[in-house]
Protein backbone atom coordinates (compact mmCIF):
# COMPACT_ATOMS: atom_id res chain seq x y z
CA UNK A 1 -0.66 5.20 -66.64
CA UNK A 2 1.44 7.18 -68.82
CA UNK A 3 0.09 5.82 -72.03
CA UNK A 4 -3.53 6.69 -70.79
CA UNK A 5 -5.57 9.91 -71.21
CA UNK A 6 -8.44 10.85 -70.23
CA UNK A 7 -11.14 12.70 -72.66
CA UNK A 8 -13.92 15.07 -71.43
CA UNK A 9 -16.82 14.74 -73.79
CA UNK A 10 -20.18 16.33 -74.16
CA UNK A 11 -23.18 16.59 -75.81
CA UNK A 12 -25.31 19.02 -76.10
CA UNK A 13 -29.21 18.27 -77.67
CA UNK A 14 -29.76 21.58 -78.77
CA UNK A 15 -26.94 20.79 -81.50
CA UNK A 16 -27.01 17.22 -83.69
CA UNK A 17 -23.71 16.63 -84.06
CA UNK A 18 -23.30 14.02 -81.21
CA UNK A 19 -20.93 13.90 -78.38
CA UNK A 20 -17.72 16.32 -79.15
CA UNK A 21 -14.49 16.10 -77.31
CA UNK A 22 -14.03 19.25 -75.37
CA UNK A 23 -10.78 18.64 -73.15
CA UNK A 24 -7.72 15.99 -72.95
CA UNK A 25 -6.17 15.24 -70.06
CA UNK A 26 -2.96 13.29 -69.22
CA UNK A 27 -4.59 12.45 -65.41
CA UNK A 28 -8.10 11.83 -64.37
CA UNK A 29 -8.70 16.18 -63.75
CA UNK A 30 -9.99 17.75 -60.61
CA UNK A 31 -12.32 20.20 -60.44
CA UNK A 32 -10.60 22.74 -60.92
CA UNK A 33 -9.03 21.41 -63.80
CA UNK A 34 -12.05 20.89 -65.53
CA UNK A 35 -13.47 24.14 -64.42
CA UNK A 36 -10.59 26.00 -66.24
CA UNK A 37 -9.86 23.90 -69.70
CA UNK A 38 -13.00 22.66 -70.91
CA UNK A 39 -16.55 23.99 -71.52
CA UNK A 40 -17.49 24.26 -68.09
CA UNK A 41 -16.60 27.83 -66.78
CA UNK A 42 -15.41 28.63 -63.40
CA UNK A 43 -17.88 31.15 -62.46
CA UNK A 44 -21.14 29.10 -63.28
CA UNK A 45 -22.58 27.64 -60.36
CA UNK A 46 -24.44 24.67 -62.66
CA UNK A 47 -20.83 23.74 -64.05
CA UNK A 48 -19.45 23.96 -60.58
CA UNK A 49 -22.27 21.55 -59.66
CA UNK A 50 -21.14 19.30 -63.02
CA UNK A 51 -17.60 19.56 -62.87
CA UNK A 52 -17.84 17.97 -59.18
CA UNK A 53 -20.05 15.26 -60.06
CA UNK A 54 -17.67 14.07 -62.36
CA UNK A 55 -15.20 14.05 -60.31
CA UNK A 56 -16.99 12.28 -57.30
CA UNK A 57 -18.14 9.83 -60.21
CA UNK A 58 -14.96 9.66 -61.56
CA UNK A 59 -16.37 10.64 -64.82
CA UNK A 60 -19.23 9.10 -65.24
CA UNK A 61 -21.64 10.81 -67.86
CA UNK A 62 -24.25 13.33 -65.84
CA UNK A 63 -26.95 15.60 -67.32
CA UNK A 64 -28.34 19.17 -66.99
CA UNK A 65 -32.04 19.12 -68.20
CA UNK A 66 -32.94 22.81 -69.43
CA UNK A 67 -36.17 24.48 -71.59
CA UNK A 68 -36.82 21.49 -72.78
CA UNK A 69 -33.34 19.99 -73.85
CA UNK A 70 -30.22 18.49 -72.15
CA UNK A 71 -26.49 18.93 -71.57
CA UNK A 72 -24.32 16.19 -71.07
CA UNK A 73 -20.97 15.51 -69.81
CA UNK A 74 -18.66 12.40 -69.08
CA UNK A 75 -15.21 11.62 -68.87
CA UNK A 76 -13.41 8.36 -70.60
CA UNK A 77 -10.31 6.66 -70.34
CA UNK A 78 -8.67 5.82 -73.62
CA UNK A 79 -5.00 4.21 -73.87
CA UNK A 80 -3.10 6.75 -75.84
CA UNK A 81 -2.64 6.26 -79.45
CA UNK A 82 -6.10 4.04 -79.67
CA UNK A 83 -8.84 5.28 -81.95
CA UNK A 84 -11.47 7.00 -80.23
CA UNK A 85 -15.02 6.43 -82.31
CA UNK A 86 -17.32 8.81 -80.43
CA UNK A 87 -20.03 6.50 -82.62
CA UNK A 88 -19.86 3.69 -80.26
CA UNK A 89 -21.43 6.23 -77.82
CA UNK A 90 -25.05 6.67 -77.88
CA UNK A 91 -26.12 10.03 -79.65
CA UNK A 92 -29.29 10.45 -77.03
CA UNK A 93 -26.90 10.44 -74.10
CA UNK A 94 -26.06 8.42 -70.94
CA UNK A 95 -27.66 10.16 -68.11
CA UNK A 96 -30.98 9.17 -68.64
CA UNK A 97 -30.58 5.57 -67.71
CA UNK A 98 -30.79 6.58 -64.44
CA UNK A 99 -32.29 9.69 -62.62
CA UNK A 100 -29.86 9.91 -59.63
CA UNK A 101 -27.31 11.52 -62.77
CA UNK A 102 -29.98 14.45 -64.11
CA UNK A 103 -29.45 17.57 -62.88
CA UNK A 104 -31.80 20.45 -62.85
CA UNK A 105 -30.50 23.58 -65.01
CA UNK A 106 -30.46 26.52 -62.37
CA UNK A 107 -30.85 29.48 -64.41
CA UNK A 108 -28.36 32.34 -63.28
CA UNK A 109 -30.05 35.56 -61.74
């Protein structure tokens, strides 16, 4: 497995820009890992909630629905050194073929 990495990507719907790599890994992360180097932060229990689904999932793509718009995350497995088009993934998102991976937005209090 040393010539594979493993990318965190999201998108985001209130920005057009498409998915984004946020993180690289050289391992499949844990939750902490993801917690402290990507855009999920440590101390927000909704990106507790999302870095833990992707784990369990082992990365597959899982969305926060908030106000009206959407936050998506998912983890791929590339072979180091291969092109990564983040075209060939769908600009709407993932998580909305199936409803067991949406995710209310908890708003902090």
């Amino acid at each position: 497995m040393e010539n594979t990495v493993f990318i965190l990507l999201f998108l985001n719907s209130s920005r057009n820009n498409g998915w984004t790599v946020d993180t690289i890994f050289s391992h499949f992360p844990s939750v902490e890992e993801i917690l402290d180097h990507s855009c999920l932060k440590s101390s927000d229990s909704n990106d507790i909630e999302m870095a833990k689904k992707l784990v369990e999932t082992k990365g597959w793509p899982h969305r926060f629905i908030y106000k009206n718009k959407f936050f998506e995350c998912m983890i791929v497995e590339k072979e180091l050194g291969k092109p990564l088009d983040l075209y060939e993934y769908l600009r709407t998102g993932y998580a909305d073929m199936t409803e067991s991976r949406q995710i209310e937005y908890k708003p902090a209090k």
